[in-house]
N, C-alpha and C. Protein backbone atom coordinates (compact mmCIF):
# COMPACT_ATOMS: atom_id res chain seq x y z
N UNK A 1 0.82 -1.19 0.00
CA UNK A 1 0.00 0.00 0.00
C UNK A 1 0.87 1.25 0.00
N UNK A 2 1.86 1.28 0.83
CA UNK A 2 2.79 2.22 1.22
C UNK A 2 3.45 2.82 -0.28
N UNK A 3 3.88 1.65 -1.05
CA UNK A 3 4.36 1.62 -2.57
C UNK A 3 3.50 2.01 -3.55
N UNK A 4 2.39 1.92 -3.23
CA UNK A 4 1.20 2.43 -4.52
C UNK A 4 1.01 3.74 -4.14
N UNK A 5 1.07 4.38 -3.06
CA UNK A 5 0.92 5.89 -2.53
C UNK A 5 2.40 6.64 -2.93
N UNK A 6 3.57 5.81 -2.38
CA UNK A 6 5.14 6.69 -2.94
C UNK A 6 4.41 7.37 -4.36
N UNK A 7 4.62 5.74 -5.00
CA UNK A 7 4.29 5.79 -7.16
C UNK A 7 3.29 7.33 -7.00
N UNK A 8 1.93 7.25 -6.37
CA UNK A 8 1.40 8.60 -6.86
C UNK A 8 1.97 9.62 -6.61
N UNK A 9 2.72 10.09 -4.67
CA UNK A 9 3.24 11.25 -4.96
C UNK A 9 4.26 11.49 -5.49
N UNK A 10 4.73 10.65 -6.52
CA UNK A 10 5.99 10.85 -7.60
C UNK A 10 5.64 11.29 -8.31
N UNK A 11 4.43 10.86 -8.99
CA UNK A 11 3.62 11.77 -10.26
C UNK A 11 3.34 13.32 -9.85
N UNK A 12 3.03 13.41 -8.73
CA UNK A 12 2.08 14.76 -8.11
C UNK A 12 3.07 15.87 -7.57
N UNK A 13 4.61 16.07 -7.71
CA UNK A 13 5.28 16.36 -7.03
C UNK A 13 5.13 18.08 -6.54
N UNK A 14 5.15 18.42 -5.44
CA UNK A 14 5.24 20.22 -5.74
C UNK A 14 6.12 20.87 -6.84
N UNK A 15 6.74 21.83 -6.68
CA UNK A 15 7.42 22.69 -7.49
C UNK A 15 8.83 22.40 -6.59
N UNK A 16 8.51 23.06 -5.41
CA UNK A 16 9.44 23.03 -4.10
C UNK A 16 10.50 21.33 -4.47
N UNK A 17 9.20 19.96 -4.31
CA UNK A 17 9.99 18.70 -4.50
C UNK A 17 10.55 18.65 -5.58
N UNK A 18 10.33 19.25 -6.88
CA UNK A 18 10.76 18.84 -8.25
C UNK A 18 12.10 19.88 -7.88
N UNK A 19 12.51 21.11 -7.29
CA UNK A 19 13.37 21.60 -7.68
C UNK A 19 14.26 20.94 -6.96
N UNK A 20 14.31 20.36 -5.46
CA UNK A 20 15.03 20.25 -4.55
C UNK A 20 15.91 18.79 -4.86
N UNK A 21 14.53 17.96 -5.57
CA UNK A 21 15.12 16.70 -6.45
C UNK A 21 15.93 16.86 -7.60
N UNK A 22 15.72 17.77 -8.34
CA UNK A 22 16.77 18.18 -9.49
C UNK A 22 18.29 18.64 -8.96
N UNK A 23 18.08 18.98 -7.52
CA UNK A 23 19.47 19.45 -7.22
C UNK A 23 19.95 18.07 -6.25
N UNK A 24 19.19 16.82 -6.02
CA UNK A 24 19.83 15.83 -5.22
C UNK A 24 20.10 14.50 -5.97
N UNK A 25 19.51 14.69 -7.34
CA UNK A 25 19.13 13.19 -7.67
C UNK A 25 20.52 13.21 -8.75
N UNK A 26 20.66 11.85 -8.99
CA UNK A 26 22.01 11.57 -9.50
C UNK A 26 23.06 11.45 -8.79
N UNK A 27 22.93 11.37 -7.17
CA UNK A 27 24.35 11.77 -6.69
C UNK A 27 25.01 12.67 -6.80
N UNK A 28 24.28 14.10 -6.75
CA UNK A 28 24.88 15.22 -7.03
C UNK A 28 25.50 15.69 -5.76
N UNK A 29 24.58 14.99 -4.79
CA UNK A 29 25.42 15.84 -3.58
C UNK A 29 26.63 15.38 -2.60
N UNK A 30 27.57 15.62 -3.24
CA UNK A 30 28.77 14.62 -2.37
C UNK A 30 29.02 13.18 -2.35
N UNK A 31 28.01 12.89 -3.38
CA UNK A 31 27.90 11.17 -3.96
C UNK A 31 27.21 10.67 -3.17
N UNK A 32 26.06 10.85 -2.51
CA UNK A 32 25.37 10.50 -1.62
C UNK A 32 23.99 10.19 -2.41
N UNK A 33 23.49 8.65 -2.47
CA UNK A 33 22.10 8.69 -2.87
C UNK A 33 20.89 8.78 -2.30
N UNK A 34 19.90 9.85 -3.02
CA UNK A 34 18.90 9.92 -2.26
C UNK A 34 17.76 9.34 -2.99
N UNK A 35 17.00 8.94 -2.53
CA UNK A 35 15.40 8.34 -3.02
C UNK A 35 14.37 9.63 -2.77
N UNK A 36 13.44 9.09 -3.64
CA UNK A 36 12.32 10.44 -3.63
C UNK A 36 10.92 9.83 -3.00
N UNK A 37 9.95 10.28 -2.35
CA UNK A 37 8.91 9.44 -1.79
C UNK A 37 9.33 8.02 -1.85
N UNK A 38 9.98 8.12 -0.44
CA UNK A 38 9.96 6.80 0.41
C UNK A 38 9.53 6.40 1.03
N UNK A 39 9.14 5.01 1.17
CA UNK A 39 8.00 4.29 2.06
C UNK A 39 8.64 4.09 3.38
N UNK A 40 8.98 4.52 4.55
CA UNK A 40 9.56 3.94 5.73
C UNK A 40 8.65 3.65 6.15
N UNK A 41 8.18 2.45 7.13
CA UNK A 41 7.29 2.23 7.89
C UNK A 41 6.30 2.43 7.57
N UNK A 42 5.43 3.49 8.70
CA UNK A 42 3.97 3.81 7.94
C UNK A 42 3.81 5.25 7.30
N UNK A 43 4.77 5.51 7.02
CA UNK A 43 5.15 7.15 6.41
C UNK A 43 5.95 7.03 4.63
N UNK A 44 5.28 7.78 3.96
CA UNK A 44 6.12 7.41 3.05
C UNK A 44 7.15 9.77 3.11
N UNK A 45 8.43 9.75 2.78
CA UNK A 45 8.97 10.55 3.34
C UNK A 45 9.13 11.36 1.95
N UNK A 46 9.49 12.44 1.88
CA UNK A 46 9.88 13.24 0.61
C UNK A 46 11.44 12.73 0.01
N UNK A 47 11.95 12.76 0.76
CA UNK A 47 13.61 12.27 0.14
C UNK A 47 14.38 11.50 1.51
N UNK A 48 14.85 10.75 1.07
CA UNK A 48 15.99 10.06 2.01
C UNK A 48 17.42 9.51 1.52
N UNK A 49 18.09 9.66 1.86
CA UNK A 49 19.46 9.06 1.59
C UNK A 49 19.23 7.91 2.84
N UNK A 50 19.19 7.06 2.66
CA UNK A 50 19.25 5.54 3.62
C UNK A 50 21.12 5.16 4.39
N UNK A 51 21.94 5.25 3.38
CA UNK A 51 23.00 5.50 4.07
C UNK A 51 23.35 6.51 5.17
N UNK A 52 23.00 7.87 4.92
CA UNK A 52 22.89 8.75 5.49
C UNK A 52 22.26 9.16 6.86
N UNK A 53 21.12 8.30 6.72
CA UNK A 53 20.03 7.82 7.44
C UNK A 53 19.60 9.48 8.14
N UNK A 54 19.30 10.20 6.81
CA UNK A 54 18.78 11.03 6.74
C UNK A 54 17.54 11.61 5.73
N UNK A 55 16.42 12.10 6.37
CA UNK A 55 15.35 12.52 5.95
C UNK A 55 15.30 13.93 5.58
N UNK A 56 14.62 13.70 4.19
CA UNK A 56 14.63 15.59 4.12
C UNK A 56 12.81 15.61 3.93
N UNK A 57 12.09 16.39 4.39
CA UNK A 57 10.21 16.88 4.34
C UNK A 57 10.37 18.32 3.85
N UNK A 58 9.74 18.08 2.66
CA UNK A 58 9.60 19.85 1.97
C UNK A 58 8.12 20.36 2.25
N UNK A 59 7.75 21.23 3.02
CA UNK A 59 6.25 21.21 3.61
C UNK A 59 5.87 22.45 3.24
N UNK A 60 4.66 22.33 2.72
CA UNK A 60 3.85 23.37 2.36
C UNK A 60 3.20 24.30 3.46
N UNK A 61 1.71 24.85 3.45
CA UNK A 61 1.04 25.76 4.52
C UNK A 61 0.23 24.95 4.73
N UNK A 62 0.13 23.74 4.73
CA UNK A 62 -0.76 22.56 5.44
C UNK A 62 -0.34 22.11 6.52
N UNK A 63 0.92 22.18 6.82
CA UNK A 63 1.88 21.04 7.44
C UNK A 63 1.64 22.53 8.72
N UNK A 64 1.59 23.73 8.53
CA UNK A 64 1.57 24.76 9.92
C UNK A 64 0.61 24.44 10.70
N UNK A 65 -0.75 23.84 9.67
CA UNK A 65 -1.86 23.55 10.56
C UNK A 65 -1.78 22.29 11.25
N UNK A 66 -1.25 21.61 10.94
CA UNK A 66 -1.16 20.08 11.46
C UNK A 66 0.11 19.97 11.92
N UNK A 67 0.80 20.83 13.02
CA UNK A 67 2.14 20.61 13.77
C UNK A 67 1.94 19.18 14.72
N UNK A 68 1.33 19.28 14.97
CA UNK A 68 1.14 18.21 15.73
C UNK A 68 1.26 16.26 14.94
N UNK A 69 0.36 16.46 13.91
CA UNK A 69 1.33 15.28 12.76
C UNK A 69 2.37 15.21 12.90
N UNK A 70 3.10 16.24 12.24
CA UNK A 70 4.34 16.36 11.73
C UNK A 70 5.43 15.73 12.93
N UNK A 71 4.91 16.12 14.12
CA UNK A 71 6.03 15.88 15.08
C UNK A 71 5.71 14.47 15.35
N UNK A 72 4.52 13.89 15.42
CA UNK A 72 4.33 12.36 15.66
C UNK A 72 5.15 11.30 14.57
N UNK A 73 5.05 12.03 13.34
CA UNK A 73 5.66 11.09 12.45
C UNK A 73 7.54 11.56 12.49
N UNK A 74 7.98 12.76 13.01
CA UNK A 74 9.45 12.98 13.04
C UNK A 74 9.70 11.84 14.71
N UNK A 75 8.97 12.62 15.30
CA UNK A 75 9.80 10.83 16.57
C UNK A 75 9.20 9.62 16.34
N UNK A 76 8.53 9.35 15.26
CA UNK A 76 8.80 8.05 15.14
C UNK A 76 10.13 7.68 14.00
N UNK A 77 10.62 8.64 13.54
CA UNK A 77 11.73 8.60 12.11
C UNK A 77 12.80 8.32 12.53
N UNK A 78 12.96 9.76 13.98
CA UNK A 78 14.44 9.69 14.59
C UNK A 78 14.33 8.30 15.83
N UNK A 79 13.20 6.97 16.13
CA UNK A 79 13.33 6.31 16.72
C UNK A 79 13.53 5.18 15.78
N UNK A 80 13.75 5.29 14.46
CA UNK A 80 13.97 4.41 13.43
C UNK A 80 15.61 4.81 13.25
N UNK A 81 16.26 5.35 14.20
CA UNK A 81 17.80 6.62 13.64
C UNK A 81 17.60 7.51 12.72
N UNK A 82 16.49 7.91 11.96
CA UNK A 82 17.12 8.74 11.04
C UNK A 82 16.93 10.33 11.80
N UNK A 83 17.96 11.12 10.59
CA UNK A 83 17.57 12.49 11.27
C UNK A 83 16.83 13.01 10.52
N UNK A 84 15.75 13.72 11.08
CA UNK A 84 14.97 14.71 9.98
C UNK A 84 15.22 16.23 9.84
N UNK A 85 15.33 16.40 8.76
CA UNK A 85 15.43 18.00 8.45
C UNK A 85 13.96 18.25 7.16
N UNK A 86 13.38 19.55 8.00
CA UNK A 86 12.33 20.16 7.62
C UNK A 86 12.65 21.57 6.65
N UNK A 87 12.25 21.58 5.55
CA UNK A 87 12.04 22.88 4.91
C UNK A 87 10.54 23.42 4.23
N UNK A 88 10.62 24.45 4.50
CA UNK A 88 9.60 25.22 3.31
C UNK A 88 9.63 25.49 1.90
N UNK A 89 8.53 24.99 1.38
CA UNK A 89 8.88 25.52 -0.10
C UNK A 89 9.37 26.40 -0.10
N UNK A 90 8.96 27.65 0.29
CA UNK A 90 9.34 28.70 -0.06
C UNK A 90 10.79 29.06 0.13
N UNK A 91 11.39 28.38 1.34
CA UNK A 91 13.11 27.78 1.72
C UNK A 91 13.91 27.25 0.01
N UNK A 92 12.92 26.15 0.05
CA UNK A 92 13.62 25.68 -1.20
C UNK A 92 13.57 25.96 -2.49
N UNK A 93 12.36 27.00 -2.92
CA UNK A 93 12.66 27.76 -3.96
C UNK A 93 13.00 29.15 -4.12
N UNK A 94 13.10 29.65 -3.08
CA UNK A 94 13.84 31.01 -2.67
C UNK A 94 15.41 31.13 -2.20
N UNK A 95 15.90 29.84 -1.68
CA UNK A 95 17.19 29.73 -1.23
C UNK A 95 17.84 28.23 -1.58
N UNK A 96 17.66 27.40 -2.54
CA UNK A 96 18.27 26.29 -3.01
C UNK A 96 19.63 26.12 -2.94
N UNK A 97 20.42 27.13 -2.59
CA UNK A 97 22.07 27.03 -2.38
C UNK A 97 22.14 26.56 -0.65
N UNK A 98 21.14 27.65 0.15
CA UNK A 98 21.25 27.38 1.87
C UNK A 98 20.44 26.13 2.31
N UNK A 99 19.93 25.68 1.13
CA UNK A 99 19.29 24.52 1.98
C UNK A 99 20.11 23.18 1.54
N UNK A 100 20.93 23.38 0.60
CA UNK A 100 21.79 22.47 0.23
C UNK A 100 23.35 21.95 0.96
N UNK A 101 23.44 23.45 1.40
CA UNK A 101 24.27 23.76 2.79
C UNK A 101 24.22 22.80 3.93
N UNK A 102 23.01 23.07 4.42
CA UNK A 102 22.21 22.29 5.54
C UNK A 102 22.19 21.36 5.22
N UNK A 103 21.93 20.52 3.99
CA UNK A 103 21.75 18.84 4.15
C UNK A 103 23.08 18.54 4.19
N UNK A 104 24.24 18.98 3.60
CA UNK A 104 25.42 18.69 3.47
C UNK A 104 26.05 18.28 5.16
N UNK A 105 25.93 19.69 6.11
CA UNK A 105 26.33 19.56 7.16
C UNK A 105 25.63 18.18 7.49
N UNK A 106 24.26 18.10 7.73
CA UNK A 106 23.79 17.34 8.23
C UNK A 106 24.15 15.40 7.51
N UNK A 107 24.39 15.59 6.90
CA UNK A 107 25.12 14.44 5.75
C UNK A 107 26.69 14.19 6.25
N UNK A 108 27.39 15.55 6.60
CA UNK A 108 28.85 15.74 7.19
C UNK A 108 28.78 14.59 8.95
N UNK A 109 27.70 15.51 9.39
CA UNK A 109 27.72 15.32 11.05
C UNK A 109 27.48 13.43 11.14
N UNK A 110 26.81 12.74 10.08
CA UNK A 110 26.31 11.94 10.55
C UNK A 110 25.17 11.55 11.01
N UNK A 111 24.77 10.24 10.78
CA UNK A 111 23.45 9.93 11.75
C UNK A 111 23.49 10.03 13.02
N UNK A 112 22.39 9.21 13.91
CA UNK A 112 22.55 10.17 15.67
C UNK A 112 23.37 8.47 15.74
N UNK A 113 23.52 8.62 17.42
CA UNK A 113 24.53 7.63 18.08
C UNK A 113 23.84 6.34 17.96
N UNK A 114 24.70 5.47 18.01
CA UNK A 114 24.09 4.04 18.07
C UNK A 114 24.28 3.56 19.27
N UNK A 115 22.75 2.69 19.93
CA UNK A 115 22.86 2.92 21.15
C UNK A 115 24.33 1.78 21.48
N UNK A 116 24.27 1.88 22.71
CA UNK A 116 25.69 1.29 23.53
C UNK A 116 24.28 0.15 24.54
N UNK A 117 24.70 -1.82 24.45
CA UNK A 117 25.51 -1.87 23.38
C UNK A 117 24.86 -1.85 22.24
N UNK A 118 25.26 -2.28 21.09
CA UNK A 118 24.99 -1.93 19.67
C UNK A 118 23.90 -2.94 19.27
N UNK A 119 22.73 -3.16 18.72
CA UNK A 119 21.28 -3.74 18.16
C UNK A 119 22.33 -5.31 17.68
N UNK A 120 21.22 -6.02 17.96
CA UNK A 120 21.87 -7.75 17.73
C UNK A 120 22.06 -7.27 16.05
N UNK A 121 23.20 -7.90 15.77
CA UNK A 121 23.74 -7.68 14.35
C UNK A 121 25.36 -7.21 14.19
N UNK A 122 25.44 -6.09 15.52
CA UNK A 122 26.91 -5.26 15.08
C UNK A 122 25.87 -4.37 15.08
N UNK A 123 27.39 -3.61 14.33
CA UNK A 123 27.18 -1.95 14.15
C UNK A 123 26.99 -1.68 12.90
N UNK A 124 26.58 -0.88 12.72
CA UNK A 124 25.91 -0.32 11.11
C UNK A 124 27.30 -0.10 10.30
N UNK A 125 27.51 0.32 9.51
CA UNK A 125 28.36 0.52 8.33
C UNK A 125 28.59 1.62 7.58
């Protein structure tokens, strides 16, 4: 189900997602791949780099009214490790250099800590 909803909002994309994807897709950013509407769990996400184990949400003037969503589905993301970073369209089509900035750092810094000791398996990679 999760996969038949990504497929549509791939077709449906904002302006904001189409530009922000034109500046991530291909490995443009530091060779880092990102996916576009991803299914995690019960969320499907605007972009993720999975290595990175970072989330990017490009949110419109819907997402002001429904703060309260937004934060239910970000701690359940960062209790999956990833980190989330939030922008505004208007962020990402008014400033596409500073928000590219920001994922970078956040791509630089790393995902968050792995707990101590480390999930049956080892340590991530």
């Amino acid at each position: 189900m999760a996969s038949r909803r990504a497929r549509q909002l791939r077709k449906a994309q904002t302006e904001a997602e189409k530009r922000l994807w034109s500046l991530l897709r291909r490995k443009q950013l530091d060779g880092k791949r990102f996916r576009r509407q991803v299914p995690l769990g019960p969320y499907v996400v605007d972009f993720a780099c999975l290595e990175g184990r970072l989330v990017i949400e490009v949110d419109g003037g819907q997402h002001a009214v429904d703060a309260c969503r937004d934060q239910v589905r970000t701690s359940w993301l960062e209790g999956q490790r990833f980190r989330v970073l939030r922008f505004w369209n208007n962020e990402v089509l008014g400033n596409p250099e500073g928000v590219l900035r920001i994922i970078q750092e956040a791509l630089a810094e790393g995902g968050p800590p792995l707990p101590d000791p480390p999930p049956q398996g080892g340590r991530e990679r």
